[in-house]
C-alpha atoms as a PDB file:
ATOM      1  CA  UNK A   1       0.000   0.000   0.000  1.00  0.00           C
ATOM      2  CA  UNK A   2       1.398   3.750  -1.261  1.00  0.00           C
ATOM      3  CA  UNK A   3       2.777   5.627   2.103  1.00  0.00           C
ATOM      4  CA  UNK A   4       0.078   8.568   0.887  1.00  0.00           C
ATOM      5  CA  UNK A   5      -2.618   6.320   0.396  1.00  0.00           C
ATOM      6  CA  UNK A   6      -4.425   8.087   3.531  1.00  0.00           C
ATOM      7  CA  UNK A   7      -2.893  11.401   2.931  1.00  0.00           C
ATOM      8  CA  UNK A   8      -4.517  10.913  -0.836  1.00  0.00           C
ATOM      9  CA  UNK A   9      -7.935   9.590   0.495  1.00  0.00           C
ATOM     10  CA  UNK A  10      -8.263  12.697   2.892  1.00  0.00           C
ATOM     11  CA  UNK A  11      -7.586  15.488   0.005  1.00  0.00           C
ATOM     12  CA  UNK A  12     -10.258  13.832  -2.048  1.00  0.00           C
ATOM     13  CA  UNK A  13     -12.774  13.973   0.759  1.00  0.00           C
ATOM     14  CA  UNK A  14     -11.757  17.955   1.681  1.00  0.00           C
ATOM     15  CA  UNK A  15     -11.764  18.574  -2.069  1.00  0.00           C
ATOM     16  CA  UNK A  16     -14.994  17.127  -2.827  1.00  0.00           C
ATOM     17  CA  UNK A  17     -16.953  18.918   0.120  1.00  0.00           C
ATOM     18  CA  UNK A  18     -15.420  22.044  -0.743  1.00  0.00           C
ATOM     19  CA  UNK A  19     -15.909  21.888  -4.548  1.00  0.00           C
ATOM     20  CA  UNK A  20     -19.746  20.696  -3.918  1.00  0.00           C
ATOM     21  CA  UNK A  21     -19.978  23.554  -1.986  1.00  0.00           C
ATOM     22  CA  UNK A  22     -21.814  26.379  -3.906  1.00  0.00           C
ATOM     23  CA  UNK A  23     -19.572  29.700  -4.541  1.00  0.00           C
ATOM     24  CA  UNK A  24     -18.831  31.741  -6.954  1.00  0.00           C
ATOM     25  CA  UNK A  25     -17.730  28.926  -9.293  1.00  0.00           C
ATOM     26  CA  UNK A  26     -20.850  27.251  -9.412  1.00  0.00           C
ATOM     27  CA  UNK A  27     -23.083  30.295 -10.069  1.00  0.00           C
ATOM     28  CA  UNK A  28     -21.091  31.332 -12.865  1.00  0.00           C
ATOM     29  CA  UNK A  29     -21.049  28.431 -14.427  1.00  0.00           C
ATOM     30  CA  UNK A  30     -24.666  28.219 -13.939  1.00  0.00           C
ATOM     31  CA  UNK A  31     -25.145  31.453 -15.217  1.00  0.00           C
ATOM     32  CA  UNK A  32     -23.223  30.709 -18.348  1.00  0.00           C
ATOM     33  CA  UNK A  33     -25.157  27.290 -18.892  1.00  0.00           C
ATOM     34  CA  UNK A  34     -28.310  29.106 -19.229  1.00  0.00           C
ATOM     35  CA  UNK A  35     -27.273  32.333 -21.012  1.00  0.00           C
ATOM     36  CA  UNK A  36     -24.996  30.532 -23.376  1.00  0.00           C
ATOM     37  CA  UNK A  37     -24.899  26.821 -23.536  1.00  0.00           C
ATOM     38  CA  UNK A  38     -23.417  23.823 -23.172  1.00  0.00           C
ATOM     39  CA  UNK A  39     -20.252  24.950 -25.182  1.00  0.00           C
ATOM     40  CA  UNK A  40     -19.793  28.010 -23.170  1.00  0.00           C
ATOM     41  CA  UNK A  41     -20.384  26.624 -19.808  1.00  0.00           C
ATOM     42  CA  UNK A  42     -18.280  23.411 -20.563  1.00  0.00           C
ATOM     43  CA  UNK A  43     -15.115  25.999 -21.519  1.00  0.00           C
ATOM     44  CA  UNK A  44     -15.922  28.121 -18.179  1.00  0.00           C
ATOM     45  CA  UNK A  45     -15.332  24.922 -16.672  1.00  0.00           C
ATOM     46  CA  UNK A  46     -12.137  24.257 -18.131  1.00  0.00           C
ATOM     47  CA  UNK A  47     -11.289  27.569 -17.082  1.00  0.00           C
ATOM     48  CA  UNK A  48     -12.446  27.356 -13.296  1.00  0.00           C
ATOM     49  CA  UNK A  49     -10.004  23.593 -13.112  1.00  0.00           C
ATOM     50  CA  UNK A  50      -7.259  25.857 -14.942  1.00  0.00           C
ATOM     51  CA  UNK A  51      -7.498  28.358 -12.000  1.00  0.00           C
ATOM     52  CA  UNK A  52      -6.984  25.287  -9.332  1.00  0.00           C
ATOM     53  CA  UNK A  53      -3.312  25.044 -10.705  1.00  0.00           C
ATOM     54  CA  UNK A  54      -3.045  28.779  -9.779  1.00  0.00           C
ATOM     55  CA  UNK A  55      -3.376  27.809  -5.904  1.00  0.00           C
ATOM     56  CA  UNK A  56      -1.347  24.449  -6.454  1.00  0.00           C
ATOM     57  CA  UNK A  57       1.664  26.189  -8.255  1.00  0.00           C
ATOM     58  CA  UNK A  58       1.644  29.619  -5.224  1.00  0.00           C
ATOM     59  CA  UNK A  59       1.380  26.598  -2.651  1.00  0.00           C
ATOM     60  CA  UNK A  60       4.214  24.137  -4.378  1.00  0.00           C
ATOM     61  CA  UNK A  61       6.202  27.739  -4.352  1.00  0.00           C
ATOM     62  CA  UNK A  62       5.655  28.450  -0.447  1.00  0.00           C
ATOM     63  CA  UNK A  63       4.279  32.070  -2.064  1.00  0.00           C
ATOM     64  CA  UNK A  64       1.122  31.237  -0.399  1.00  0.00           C
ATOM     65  CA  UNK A  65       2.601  31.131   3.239  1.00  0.00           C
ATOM     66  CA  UNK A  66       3.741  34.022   2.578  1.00  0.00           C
ATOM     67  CA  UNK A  67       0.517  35.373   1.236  1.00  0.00           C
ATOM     68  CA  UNK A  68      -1.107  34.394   4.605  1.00  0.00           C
ATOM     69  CA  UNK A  69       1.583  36.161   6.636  1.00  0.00           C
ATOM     70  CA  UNK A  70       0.722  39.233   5.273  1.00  0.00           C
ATOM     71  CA  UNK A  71      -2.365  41.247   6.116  1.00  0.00           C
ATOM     72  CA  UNK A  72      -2.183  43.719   4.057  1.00  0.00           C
ATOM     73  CA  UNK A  73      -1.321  41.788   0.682  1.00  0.00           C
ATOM     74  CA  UNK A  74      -4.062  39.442   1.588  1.00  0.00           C
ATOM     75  CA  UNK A  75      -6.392  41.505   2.265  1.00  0.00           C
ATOM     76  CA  UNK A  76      -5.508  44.076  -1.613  1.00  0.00           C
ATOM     77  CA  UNK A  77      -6.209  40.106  -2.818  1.00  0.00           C
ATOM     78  CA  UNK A  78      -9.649  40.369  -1.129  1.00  0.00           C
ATOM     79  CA  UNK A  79     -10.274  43.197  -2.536  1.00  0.00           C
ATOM     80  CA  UNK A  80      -9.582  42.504  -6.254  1.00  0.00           C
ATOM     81  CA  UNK A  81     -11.397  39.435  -5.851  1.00  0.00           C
ATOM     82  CA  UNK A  82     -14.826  41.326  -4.678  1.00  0.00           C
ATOM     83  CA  UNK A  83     -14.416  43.813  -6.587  1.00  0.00           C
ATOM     84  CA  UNK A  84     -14.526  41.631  -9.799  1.00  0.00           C
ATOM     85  CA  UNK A  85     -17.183  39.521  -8.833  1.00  0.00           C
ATOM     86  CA  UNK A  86     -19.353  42.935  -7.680  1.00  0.00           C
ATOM     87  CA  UNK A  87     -18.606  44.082 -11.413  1.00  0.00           C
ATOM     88  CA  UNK A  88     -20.081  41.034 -12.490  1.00  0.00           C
ATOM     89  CA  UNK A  89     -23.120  41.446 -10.305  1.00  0.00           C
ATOM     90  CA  UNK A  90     -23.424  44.558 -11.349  1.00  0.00           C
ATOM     91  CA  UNK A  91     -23.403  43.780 -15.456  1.00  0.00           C
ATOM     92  CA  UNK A  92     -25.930  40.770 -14.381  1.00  0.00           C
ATOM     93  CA  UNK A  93     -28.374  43.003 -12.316  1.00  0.00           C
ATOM     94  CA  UNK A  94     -28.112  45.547 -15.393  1.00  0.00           C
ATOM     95  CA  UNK A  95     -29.103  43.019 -17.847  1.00  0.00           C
ATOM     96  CA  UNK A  96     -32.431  45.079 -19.676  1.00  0.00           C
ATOM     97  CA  UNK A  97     -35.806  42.474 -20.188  1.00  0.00           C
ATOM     98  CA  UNK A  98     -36.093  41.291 -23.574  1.00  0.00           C
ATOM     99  CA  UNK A  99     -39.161  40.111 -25.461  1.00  0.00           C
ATOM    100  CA  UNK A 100     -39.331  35.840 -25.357  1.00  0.00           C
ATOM    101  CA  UNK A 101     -38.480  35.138 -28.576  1.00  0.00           C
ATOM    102  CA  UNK A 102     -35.327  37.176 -28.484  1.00  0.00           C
ATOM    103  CA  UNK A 103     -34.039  35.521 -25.628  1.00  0.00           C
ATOM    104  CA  UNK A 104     -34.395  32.649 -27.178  1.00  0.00           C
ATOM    105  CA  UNK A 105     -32.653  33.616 -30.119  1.00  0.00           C
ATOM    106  CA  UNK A 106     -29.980  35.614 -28.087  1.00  0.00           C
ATOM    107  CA  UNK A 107     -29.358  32.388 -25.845  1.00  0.00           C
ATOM    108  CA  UNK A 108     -28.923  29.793 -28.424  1.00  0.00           C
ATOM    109  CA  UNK A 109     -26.312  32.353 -30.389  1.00  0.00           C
ATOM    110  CA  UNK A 110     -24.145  33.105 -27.541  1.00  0.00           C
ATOM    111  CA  UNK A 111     -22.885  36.467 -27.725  1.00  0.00           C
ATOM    112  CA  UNK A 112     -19.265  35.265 -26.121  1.00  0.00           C
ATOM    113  CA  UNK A 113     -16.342  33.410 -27.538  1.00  0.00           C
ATOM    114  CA  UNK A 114     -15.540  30.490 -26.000  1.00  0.00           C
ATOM    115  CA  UNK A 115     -11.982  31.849 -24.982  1.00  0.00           C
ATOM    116  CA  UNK A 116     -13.749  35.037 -22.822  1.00  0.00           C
ATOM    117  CA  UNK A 117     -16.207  31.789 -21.341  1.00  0.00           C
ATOM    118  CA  UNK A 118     -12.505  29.899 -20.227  1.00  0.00           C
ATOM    119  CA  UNK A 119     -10.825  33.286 -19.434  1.00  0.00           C
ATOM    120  CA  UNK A 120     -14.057  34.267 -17.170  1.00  0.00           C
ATOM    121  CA  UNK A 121     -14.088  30.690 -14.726  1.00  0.00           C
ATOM    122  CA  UNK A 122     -10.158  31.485 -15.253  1.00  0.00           C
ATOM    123  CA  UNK A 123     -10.454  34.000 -13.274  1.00  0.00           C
ATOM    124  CA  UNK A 124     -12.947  33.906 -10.984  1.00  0.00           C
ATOM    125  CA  UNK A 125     -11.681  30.531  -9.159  1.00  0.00           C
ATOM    126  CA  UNK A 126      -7.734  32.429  -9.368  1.00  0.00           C
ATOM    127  CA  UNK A 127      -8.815  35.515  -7.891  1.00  0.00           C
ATOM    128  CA  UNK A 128     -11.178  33.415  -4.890  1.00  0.00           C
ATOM    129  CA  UNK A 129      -9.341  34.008  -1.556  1.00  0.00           C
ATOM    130  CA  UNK A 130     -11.870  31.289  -0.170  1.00  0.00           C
ATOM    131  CA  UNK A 131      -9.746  28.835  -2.243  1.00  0.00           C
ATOM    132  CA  UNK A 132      -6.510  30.863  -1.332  1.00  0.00           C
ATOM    133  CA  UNK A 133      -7.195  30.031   2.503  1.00  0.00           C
ATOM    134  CA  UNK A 134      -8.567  26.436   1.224  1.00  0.00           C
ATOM    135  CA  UNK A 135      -5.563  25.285  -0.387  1.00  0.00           C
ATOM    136  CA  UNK A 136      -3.137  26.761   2.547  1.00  0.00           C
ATOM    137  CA  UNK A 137      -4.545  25.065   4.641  1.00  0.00           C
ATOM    138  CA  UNK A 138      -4.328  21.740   2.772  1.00  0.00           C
ATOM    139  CA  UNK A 139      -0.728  22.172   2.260  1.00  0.00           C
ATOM    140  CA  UNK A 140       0.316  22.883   5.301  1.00  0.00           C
ATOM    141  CA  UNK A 141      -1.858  21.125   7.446  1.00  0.00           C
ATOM    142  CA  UNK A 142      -3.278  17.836   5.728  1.00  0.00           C
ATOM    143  CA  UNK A 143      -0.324  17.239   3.808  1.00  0.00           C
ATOM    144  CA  UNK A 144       2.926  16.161   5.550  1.00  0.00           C
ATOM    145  CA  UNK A 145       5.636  18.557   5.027  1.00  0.00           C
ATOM    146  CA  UNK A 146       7.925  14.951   3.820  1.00  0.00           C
ATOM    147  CA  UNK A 147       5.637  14.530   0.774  1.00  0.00           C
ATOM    148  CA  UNK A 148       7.716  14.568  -1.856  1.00  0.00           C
ATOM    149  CA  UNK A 149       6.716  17.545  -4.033  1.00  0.00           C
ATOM    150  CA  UNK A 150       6.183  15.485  -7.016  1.00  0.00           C
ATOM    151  CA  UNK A 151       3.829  13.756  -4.719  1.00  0.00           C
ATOM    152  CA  UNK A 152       2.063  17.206  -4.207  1.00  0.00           C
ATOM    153  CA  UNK A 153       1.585  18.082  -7.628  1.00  0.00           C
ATOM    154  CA  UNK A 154       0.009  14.783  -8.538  1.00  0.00           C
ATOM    155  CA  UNK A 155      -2.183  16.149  -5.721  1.00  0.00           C
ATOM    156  CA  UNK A 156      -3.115  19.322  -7.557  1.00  0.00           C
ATOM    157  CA  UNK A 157      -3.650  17.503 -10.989  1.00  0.00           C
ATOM    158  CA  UNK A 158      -6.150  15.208  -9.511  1.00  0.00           C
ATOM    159  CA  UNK A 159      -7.642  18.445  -7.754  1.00  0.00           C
ATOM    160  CA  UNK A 160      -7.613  20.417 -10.859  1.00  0.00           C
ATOM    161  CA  UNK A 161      -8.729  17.571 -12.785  1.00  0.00           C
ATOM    162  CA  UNK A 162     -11.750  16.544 -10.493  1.00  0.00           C
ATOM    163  CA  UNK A 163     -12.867  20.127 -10.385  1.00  0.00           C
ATOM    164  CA  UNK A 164     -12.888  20.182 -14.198  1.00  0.00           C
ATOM    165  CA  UNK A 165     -15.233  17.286 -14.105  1.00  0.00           C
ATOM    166  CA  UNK A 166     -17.680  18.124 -11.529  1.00  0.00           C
ATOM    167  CA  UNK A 167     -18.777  21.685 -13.285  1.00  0.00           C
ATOM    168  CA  UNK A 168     -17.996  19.721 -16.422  1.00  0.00           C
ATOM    169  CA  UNK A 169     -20.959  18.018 -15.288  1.00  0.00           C
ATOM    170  CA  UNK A 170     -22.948  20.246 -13.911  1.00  0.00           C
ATOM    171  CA  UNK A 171     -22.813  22.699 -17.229  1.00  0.00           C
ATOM    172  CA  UNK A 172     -24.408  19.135 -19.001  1.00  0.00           C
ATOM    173  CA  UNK A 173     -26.991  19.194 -16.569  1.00  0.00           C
ATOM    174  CA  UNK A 174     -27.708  22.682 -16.679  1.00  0.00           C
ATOM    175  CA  UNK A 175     -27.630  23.109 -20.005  1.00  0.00           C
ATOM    176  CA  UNK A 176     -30.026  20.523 -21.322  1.00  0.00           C
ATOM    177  CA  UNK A 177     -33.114  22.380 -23.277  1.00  0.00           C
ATOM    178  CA  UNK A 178     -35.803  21.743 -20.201  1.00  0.00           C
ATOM    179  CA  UNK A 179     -33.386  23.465 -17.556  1.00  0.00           C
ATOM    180  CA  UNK A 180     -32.350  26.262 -19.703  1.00  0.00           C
ATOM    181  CA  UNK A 181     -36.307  26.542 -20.894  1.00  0.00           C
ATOM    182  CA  UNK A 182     -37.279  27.073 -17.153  1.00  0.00           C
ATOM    183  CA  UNK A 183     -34.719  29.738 -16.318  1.00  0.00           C
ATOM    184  CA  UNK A 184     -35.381  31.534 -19.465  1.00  0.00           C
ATOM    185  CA  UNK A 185     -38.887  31.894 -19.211  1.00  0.00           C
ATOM    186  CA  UNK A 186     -37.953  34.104 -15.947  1.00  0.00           C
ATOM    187  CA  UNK A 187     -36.153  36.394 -18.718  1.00  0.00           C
ATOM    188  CA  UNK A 188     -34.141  39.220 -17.158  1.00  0.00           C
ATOM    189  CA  UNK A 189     -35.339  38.416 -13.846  1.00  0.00           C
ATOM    190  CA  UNK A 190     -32.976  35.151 -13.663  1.00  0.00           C
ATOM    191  CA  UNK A 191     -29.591  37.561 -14.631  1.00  0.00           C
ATOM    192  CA  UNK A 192     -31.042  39.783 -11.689  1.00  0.00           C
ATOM    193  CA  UNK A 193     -30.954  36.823  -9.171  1.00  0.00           C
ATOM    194  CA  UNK A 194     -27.643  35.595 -10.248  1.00  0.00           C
ATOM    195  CA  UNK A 195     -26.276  38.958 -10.281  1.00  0.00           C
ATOM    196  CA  UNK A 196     -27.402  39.718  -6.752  1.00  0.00           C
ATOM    197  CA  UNK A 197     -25.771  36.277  -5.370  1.00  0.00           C
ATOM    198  CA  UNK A 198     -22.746  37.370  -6.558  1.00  0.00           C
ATOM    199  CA  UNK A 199     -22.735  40.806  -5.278  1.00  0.00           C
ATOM    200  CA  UNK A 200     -23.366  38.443  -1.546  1.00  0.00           C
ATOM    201  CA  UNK A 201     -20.736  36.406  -2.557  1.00  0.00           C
ATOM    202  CA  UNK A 202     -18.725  39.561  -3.130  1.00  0.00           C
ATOM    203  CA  UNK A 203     -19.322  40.952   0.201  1.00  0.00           C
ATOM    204  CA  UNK A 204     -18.591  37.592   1.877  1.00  0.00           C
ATOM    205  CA  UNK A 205     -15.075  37.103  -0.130  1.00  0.00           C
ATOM    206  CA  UNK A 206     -14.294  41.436   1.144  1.00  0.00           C
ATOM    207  CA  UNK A 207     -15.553  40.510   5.171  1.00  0.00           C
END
């Protein structure tokens, strides 16, 4: 039996409860499911398991430990993070009512490339401090300092990997026609909710 074997089994467990969790990964990629399809929301995806490697390659580095001992670094982190997930709220709750059969129209289009959709869940799981404190305190406290950092990164890759997956599917879920039907019909009233969970989610990455 592998000496990490238990070390392994415990980061899948932390990873999976905190990737189930809903944040601001999962209500973009819900948002883009429904304003864009499948295509869209499957390349947000990609982009949102592209930002775990950001946390696995500061943590690998020790830059995160040094993120943490810093107040005032962490906290201008904070800040860019809210901020550009209160910009987003704000472009969702701005989002004008449009007659039915242009959303319909507008929807099945897609008005966004499908780098801006990877560049987007790029982003927004980079810039999460959430997953900044998350993955500090995986690497310092769940995983033995004598783990071999090859060892570690296969530990990110099956992280960024398994995140990758799960909003995988979830955007195949989301995006089927009878989902994306229901949340339509509520026109500009479903950008509205989604933008005012993320201006929440803002406030609760800033306090």
């Amino acid at each position: 039996m592998s000496p990490y074997l238990d070390e392994f089994v415990l980061i899948v467990l932390a990873h999976f409860f905190a990737v189930a969790s809903p944040g601001p990964d999962f209500a973009v990629v819900l948002k883009q499911s429904i304003s864009f399809g499948r295509r869209n929301a499957l390349m947000t995806s990609a982009g949102v398991g592209l930002g775990i490697l950001v946390h696995v390659t500061y943590c690998l580095l020790g830059v995160a430990l040094l993120l943490s001992q810093s107040p005032a670094l962490f906290n201008a982190f904070k800040y860019l993070a809210g901020a550009y997930l209160a910009y987003m709220g704000i472009q969702a709750l701005r989002a004008s009512a449009k007659p039915v059969s242009q959303q319909d129209s507008t929807a099945t289009v897609g008005q966004e490339s499908a780098l801006q959709a990877l560049r987007l869940g790029f982003l927004v799981n980079a810039l999460n401090p959430k997953a900044t404190l998350f993955f500090l305190s995986l690497f310092t406290l769940v995983i033995d300092p004598g783990t071999p950092q090859s060892v570690q990164l296969f530990y990110g890759l099956y992280m960024a990997v398994a995140t990758w997956l799960w909003f995988s599917s979830l955007s195949m879920v989301l995006s089927k026609a009878s989902v994306r039907g229901f949340f339509q019909r509520a026109g500009h009233w479903f950008d509205r909710g989604i933008g005012v969970i993320l201006l929440l989610l803002a406030l609760r990455v800033i306090l």
